[in-house]
PDB file of N, CA and C in Angstrom:
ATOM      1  N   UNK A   1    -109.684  79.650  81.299  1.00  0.00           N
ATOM      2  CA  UNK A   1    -108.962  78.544  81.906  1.00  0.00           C
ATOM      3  C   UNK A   1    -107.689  78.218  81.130  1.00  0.00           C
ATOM      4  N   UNK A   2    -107.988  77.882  79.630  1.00  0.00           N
ATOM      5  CA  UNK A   2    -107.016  77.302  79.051  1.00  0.00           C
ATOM      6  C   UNK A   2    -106.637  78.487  77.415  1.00  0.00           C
ATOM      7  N   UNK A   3    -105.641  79.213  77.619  1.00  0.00           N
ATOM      8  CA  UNK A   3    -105.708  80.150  76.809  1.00  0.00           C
ATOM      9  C   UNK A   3    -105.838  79.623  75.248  1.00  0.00           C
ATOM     10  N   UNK A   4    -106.520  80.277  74.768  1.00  0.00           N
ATOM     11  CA  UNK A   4    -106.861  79.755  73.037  1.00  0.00           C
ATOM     12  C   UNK A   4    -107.845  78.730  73.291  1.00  0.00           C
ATOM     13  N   UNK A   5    -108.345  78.788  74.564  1.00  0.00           N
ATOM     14  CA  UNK A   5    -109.789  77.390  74.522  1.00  0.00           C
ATOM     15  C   UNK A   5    -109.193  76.104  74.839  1.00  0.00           C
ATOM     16  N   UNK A   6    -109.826  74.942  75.522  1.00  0.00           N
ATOM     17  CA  UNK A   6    -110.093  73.893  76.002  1.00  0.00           C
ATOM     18  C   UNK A   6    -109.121  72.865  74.463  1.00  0.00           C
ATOM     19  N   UNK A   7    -107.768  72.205  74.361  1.00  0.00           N
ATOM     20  CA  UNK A   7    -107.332  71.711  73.738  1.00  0.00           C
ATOM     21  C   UNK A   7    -108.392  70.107  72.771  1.00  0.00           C
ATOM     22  N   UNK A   8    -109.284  70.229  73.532  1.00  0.00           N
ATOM     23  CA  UNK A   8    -109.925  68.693  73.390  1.00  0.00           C
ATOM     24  C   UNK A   8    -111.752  69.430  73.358  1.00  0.00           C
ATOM     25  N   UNK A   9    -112.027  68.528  72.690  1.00  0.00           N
ATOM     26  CA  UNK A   9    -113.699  68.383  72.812  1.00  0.00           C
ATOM     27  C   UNK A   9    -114.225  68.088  74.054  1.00  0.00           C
ATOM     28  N   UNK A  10    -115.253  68.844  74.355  1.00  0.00           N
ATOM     29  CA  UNK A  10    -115.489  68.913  75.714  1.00  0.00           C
ATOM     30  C   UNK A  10    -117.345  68.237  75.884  1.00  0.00           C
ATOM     31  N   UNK A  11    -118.148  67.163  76.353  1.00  0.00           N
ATOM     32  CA  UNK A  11    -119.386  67.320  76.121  1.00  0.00           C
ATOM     33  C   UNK A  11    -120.165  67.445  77.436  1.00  0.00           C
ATOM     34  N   UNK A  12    -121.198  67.665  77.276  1.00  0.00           N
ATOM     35  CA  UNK A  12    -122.433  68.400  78.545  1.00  0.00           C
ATOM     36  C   UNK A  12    -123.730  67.017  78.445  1.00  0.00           C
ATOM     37  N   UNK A  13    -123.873  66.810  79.621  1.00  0.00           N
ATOM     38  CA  UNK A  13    -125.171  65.532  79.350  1.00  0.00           C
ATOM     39  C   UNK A  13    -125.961  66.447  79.643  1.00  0.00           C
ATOM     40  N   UNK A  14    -126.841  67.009  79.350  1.00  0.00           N
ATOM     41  CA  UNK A  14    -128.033  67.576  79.489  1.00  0.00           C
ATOM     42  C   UNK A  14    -129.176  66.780  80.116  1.00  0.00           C
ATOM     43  N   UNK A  15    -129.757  66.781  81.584  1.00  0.00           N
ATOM     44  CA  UNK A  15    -130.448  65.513  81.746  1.00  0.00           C
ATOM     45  C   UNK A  15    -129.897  64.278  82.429  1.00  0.00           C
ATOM     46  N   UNK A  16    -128.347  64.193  82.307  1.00  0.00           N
ATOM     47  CA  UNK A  16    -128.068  63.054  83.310  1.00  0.00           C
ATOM     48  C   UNK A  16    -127.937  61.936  82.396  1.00  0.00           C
ATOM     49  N   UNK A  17    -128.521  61.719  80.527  1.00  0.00           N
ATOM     50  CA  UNK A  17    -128.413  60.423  80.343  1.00  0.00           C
ATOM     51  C   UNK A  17    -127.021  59.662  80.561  1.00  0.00           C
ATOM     52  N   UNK A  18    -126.348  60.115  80.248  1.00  0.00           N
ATOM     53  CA  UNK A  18    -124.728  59.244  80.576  1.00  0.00           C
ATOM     54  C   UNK A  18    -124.267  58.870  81.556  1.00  0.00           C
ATOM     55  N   UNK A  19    -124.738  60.109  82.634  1.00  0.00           N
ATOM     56  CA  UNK A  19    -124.652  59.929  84.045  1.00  0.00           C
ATOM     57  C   UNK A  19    -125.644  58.727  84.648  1.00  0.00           C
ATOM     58  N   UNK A  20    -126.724  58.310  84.353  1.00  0.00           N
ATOM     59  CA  UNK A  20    -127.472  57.789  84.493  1.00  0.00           C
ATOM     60  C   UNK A  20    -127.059  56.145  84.550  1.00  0.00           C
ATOM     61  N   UNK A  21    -126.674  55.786  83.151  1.00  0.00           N
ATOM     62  CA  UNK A  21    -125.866  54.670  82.686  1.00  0.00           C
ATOM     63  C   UNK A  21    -124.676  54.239  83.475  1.00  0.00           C
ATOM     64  N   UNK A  22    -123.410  55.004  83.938  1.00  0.00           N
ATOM     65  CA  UNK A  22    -123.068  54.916  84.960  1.00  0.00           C
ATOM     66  C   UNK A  22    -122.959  55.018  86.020  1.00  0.00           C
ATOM     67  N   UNK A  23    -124.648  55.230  86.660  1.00  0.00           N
ATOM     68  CA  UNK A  23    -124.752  55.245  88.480  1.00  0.00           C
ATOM     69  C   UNK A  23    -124.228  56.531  88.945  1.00  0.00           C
ATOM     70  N   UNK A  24    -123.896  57.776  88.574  1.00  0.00           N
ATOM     71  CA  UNK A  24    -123.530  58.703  89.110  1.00  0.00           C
ATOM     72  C   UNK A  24    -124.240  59.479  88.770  1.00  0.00           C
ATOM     73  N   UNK A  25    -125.517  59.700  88.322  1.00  0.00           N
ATOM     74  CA  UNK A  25    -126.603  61.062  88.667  1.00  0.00           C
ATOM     75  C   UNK A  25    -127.334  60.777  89.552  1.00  0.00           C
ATOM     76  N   UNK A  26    -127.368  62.273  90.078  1.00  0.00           N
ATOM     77  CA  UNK A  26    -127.678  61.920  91.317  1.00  0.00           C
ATOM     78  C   UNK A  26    -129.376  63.273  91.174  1.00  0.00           C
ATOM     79  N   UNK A  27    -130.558  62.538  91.035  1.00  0.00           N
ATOM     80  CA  UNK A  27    -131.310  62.503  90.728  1.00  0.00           C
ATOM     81  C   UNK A  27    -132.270  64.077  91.410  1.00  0.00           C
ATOM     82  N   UNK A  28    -131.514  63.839  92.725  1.00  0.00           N
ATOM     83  CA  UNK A  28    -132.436  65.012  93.810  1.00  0.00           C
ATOM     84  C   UNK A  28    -131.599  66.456  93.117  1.00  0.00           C
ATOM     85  N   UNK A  29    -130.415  66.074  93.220  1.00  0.00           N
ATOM     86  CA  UNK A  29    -129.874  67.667  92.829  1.00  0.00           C
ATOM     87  C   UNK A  29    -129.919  68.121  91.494  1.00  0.00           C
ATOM     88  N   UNK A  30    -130.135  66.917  90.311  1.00  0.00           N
ATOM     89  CA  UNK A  30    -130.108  67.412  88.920  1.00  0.00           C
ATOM     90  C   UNK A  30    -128.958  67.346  88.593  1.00  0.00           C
ATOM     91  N   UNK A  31    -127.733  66.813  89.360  1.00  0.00           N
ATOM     92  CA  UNK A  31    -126.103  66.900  88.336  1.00  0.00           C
ATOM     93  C   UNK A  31    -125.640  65.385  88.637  1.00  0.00           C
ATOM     94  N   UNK A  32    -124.391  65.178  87.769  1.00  0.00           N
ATOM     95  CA  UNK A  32    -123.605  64.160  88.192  1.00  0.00           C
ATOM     96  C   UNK A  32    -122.748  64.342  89.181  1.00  0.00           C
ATOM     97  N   UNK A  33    -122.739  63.182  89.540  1.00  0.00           N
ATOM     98  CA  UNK A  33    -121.095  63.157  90.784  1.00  0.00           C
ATOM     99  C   UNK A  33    -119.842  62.856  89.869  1.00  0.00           C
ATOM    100  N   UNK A  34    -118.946  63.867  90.500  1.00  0.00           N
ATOM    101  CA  UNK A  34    -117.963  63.501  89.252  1.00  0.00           C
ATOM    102  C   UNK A  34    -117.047  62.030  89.125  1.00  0.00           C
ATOM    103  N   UNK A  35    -117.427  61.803  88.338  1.00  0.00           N
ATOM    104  CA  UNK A  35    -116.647  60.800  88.099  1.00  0.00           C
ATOM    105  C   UNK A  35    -115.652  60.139  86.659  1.00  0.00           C
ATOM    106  N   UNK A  36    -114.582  59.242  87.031  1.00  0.00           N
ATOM    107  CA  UNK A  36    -113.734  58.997  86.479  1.00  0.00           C
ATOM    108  C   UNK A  36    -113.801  57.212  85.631  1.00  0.00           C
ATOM    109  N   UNK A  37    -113.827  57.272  84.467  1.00  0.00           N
ATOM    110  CA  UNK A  37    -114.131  55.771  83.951  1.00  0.00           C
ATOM    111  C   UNK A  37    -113.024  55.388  83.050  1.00  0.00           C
ATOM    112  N   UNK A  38    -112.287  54.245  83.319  1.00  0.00           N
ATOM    113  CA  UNK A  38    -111.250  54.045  81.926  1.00  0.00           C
ATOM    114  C   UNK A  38    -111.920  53.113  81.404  1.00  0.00           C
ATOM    115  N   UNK A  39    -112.314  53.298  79.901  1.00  0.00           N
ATOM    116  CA  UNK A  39    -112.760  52.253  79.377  1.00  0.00           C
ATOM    117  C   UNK A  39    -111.516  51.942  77.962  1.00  0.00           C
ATOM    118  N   UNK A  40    -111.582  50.549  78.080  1.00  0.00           N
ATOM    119  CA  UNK A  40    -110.450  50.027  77.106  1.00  0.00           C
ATOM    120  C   UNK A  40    -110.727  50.034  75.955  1.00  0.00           C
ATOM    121  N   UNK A  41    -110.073  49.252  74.781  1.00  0.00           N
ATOM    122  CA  UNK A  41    -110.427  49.785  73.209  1.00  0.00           C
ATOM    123  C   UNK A  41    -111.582  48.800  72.856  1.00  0.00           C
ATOM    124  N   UNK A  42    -111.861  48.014  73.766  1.00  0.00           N
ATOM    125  CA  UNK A  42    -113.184  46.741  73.365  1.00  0.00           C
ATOM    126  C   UNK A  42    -114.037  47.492  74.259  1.00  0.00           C
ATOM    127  N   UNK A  43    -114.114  48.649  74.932  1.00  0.00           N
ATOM    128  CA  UNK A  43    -115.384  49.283  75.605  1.00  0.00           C
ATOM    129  C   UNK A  43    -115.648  48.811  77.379  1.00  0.00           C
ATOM    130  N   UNK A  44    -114.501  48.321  77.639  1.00  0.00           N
ATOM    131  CA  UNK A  44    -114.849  47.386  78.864  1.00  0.00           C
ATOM    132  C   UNK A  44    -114.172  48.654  80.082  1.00  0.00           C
ATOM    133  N   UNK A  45    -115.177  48.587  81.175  1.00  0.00           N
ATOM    134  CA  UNK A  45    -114.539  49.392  81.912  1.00  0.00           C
ATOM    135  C   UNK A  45    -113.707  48.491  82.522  1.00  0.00           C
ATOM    136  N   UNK A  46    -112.547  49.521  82.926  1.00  0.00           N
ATOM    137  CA  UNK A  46    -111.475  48.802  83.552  1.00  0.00           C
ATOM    138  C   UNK A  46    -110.744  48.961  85.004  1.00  0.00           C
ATOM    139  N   UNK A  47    -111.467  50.441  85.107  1.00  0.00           N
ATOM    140  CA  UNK A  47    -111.510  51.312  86.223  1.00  0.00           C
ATOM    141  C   UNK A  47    -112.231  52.154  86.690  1.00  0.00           C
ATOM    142  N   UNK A  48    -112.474  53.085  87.247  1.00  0.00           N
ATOM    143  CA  UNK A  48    -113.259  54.093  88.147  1.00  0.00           C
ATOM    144  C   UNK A  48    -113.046  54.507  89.029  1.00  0.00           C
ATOM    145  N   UNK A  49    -113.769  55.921  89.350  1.00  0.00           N
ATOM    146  CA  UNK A  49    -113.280  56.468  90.250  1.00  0.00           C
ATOM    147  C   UNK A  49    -114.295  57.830  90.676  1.00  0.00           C
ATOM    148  N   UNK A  50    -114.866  57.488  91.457  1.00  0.00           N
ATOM    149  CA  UNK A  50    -116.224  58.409  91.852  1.00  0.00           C
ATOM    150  C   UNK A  50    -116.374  59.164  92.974  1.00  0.00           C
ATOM    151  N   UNK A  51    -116.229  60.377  93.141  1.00  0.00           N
ATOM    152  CA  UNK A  51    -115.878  61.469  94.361  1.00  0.00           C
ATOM    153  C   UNK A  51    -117.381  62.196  94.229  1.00  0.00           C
ATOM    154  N   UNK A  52    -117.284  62.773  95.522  1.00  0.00           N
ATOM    155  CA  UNK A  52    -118.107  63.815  95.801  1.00  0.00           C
ATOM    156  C   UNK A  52    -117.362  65.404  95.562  1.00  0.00           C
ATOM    157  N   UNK A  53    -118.379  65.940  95.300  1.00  0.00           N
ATOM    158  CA  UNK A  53    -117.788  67.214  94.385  1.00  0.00           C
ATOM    159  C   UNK A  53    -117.112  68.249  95.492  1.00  0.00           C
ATOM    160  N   UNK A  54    -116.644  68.060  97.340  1.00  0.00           N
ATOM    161  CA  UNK A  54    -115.186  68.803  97.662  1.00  0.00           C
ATOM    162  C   UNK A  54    -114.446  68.186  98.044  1.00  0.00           C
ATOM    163  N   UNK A  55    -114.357  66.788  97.138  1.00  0.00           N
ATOM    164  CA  UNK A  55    -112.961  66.050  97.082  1.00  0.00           C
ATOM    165  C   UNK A  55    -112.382  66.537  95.812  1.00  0.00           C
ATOM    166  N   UNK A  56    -111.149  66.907  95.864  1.00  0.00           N
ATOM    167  CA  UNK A  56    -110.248  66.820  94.463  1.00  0.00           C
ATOM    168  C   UNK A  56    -109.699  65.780  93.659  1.00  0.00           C
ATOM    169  N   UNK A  57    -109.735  65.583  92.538  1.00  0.00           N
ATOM    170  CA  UNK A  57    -109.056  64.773  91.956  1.00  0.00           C
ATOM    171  C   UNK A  57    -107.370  64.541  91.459  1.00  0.00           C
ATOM    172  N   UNK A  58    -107.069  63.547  91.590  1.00  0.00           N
ATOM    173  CA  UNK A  58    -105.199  63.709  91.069  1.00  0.00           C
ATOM    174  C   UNK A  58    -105.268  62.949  89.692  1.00  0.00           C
ATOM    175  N   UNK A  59    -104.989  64.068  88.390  1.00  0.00           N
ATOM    176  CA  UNK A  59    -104.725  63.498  87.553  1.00  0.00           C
ATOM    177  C   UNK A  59    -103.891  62.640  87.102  1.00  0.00           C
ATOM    178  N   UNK A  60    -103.070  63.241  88.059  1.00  0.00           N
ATOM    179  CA  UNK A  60    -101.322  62.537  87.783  1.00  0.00           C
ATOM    180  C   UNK A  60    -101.648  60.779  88.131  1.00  0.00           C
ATOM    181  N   UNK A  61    -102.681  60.080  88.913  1.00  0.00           N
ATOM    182  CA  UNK A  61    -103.067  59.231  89.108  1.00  0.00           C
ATOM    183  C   UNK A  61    -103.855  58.733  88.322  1.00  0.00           C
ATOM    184  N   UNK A  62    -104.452  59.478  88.071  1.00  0.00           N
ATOM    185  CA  UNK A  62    -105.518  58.981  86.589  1.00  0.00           C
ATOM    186  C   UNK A  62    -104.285  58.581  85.179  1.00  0.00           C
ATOM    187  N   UNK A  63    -103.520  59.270  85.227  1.00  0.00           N
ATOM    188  CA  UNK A  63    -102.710  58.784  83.613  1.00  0.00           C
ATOM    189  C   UNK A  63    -102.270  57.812  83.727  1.00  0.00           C
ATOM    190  N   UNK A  64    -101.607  57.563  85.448  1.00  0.00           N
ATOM    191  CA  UNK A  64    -100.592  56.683  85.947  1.00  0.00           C
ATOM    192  C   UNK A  64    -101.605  55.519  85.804  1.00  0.00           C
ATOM    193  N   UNK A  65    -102.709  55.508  86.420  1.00  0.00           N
ATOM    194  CA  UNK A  65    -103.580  54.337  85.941  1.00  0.00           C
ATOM    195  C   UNK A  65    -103.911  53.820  84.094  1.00  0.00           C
ATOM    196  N   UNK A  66    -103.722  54.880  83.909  1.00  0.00           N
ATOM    197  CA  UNK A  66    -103.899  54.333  82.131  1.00  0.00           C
ATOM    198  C   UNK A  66    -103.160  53.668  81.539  1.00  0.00           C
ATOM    199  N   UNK A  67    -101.598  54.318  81.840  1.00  0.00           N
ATOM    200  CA  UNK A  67    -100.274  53.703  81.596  1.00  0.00           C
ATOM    201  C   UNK A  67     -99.995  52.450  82.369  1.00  0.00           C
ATOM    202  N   UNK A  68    -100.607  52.290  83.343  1.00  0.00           N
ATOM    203  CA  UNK A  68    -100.957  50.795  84.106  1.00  0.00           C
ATOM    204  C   UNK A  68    -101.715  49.892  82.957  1.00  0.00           C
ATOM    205  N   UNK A  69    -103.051  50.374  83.019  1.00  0.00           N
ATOM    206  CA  UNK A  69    -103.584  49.197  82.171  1.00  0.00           C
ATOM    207  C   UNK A  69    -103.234  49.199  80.547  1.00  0.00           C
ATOM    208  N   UNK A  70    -102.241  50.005  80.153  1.00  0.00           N
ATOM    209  CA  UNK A  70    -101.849  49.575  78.716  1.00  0.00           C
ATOM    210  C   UNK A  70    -100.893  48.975  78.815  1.00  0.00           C
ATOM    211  N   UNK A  71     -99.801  48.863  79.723  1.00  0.00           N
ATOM    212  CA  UNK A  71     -99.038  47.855  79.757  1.00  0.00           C
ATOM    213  C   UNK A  71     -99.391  46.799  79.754  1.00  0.00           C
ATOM    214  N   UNK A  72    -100.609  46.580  81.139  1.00  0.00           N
ATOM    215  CA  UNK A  72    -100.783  45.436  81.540  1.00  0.00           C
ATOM    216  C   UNK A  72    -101.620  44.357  80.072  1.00  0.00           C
ATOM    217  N   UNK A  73    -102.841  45.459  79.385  1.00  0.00           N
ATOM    218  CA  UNK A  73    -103.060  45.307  77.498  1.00  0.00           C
ATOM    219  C   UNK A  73    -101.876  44.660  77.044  1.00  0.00           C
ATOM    220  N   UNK A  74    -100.895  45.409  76.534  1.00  0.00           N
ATOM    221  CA  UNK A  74     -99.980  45.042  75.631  1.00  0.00           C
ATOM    222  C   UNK A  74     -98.929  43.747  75.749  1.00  0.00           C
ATOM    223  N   UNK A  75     -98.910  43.115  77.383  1.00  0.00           N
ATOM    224  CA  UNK A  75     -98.308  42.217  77.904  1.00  0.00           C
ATOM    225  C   UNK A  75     -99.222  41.044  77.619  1.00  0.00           C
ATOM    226  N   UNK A  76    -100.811  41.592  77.241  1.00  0.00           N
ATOM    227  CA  UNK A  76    -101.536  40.241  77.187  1.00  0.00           C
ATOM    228  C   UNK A  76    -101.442  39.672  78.630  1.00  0.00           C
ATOM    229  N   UNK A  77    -101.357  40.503  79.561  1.00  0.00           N
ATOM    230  CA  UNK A  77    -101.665  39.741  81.633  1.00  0.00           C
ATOM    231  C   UNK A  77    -100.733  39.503  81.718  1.00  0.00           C
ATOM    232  N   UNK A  78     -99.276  39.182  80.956  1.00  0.00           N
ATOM    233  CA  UNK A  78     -98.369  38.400  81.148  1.00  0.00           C
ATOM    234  C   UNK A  78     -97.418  39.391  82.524  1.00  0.00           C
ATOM    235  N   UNK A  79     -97.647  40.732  82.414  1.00  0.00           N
ATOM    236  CA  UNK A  79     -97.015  41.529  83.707  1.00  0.00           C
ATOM    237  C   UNK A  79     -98.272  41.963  84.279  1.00  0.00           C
ATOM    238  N   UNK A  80     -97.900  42.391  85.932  1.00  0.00           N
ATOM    239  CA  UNK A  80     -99.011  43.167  86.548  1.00  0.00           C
ATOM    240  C   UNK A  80     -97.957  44.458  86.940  1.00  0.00           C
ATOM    241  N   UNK A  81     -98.909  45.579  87.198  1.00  0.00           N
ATOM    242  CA  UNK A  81     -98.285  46.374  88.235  1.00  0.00           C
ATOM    243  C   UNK A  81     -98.768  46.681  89.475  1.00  0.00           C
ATOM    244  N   UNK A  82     -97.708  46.938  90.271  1.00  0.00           N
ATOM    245  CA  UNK A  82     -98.258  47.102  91.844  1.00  0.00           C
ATOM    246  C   UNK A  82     -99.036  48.456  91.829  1.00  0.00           C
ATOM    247  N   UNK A  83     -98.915  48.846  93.147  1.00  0.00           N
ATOM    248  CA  UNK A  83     -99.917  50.029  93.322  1.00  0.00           C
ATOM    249  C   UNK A  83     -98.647  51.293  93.463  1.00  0.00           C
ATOM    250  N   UNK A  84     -98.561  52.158  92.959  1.00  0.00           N
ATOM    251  CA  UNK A  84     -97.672  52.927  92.485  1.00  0.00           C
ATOM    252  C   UNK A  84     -96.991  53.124  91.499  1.00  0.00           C
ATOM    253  N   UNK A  85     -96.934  52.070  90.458  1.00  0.00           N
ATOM    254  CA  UNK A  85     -96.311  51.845  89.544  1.00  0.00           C
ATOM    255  C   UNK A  85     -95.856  52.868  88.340  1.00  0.00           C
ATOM    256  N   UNK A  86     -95.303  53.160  88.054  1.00  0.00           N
ATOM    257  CA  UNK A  86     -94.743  53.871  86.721  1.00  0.00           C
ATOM    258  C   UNK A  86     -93.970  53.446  85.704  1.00  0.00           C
ATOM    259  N   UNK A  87     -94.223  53.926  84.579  1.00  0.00           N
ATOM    260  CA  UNK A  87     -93.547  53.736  83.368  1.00  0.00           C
ATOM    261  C   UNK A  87     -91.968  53.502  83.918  1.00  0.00           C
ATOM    262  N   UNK A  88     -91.710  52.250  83.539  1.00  0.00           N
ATOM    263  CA  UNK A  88     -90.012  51.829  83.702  1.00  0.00           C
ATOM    264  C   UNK A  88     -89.302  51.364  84.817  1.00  0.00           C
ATOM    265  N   UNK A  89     -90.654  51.046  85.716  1.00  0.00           N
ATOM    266  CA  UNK A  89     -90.185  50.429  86.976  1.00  0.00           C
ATOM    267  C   UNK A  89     -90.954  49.057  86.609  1.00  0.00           C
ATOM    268  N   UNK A  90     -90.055  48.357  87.721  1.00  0.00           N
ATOM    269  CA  UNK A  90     -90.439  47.008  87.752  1.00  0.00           C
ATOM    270  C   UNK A  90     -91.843  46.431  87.612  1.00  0.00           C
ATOM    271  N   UNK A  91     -92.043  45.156  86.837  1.00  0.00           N
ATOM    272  CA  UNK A  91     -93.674  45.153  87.056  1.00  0.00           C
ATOM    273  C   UNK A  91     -94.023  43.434  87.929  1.00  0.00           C
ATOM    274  N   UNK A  92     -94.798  43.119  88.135  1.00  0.00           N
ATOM    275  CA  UNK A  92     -95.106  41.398  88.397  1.00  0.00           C
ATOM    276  C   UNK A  92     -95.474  40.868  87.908  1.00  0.00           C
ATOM    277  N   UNK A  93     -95.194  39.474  88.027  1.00  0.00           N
ATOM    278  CA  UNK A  93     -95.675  38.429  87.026  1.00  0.00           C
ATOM    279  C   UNK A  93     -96.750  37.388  87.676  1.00  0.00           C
ATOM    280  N   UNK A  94     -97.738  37.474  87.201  1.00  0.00           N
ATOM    281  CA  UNK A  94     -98.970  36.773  88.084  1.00  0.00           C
ATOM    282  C   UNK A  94     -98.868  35.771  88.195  1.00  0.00           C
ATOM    283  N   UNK A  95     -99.551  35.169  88.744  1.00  0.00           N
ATOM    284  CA  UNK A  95     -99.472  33.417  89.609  1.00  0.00           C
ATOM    285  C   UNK A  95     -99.316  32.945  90.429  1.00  0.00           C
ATOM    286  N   UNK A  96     -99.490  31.667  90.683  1.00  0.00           N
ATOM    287  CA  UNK A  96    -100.069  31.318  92.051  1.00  0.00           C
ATOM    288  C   UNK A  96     -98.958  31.654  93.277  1.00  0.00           C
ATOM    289  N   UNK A  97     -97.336  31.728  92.723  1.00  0.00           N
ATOM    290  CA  UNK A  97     -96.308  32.015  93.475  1.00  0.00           C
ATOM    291  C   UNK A  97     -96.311  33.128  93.965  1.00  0.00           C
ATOM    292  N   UNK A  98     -96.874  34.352  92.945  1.00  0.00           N
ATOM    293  CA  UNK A  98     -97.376  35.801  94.229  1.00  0.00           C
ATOM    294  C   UNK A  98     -98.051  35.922  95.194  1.00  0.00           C
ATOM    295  N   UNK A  99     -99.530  35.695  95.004  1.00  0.00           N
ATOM    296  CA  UNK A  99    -100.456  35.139  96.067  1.00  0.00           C
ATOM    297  C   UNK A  99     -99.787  34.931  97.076  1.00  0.00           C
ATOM    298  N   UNK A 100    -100.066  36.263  97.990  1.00  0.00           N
ATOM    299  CA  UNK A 100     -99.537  36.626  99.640  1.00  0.00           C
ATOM    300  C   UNK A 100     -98.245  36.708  99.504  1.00  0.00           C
ATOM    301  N   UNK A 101     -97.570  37.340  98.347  1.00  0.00           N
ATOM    302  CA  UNK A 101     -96.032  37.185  98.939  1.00  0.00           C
ATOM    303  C   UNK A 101     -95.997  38.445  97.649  1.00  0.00           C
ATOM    304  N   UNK A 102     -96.516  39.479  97.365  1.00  0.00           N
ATOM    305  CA  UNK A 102     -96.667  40.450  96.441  1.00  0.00           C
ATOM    306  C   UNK A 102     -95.440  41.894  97.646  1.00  0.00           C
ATOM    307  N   UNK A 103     -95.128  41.351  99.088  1.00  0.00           N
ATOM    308  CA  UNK A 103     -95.243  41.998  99.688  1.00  0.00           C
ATOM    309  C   UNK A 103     -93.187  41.589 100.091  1.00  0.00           C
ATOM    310  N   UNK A 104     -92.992  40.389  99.637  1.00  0.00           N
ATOM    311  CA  UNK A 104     -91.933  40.122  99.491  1.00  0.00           C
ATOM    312  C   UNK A 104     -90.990  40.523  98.360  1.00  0.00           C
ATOM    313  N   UNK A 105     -91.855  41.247  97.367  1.00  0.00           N
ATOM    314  CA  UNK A 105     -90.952  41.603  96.300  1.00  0.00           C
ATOM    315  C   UNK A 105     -90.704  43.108  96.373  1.00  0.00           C
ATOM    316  N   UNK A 106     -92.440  43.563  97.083  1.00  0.00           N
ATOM    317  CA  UNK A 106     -91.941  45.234  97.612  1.00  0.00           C
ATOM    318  C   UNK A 106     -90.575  45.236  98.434  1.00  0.00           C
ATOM    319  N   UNK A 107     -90.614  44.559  99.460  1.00  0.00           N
ATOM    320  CA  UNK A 107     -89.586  44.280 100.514  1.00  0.00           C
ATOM    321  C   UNK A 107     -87.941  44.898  99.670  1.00  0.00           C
ATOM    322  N   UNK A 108     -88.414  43.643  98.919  1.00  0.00           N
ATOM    323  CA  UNK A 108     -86.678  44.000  98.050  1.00  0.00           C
ATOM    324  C   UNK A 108     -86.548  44.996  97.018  1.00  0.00           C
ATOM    325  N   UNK A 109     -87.989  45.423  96.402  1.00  0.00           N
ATOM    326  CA  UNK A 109     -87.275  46.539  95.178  1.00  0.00           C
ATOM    327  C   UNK A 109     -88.036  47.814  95.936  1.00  0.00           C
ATOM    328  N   UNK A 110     -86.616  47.974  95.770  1.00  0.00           N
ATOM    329  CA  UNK A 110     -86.649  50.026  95.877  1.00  0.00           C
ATOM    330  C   UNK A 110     -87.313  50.388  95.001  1.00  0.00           C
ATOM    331  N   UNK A 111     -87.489  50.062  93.672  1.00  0.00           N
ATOM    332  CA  UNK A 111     -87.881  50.772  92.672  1.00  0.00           C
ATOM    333  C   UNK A 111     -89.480  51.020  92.593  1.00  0.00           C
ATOM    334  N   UNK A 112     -89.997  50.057  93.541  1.00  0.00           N
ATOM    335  CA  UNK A 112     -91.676  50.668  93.650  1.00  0.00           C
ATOM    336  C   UNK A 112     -91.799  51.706  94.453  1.00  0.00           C
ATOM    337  N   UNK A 113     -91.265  52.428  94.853  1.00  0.00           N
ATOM    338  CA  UNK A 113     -91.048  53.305  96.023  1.00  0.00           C
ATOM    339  C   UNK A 113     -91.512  54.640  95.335  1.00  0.00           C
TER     340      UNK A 113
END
C-alpha cells in the first residue's frame, strides 16, 4: 500500500473490545463497522462518523473536521464554523443574533463557498 510500510502505528481489536465500547461491532458477523471518532485532548468525543463497509470514506472531510474543532478549541467557542469551512475562511460568532439567520451571512460571504 504504502511503500517502506504504513507511516503511523496501526492497531487490530481482536474480538471487537473497542469496537464494542463504541457501538460499532457488529456481533453476527464478528467485525466492526467502520467507523470514524474525533476525540479531543480531555478524551471527549466530539464527532463521528459510522458507514457501512460499501460506502467510502472522504478523508479530506475528516481533517477538515479536525481543523474545525481545533479552531473552534483554541477560540474557547468564541468562533463557530459553518458546514464547509476551511482553514482561513470566515468563521461565526455564536449567539442568540445567529439563531435562524446563520443563512444570512452565507447569503453574503462568498467565502463559504
Amino acid at each position: 500500500m504504502v511503500e517502506g510500510g504504513v507511516p503511523f502505528p496501526m492497531l487490530s481489536d481482536a474480538g471487537g473490545k473497542v469496537g464494542k465500547v463504541y457501538g460499532i461491532y457488529d456481533e453476527d458477523a464478528g467485525v466492526e463497522t467502520r467507523g470514524r471518532f474525533i476525540i479531543d485532548p480531555d478524551g471527549v468525543i466530539q464527532g463521528y462518523e459510522v458507514l457501512t463497509p460499501p460506502v467510502g470514506r472522504n478523508v479530506g472531510e475528516s481533517i477538515r473536521q479536525v481543523q474545525a474543532f481545533q479552531l473552534v478549541r483554541e477560540s474557547k467557542g468564541t468562533q463557530a464554523t459553518p458546514s464547509g469551512w476551511r482553514p482561513g475562511k470566515p468563521t461565526l460568532t455564536p449567539g442568540p443574533d445567529l439563531v435562524g439567520n446563520v443563512w444570512k451571512v452565507w447569503k453574503t460571504e462568498s467565502a463559504f463557498d
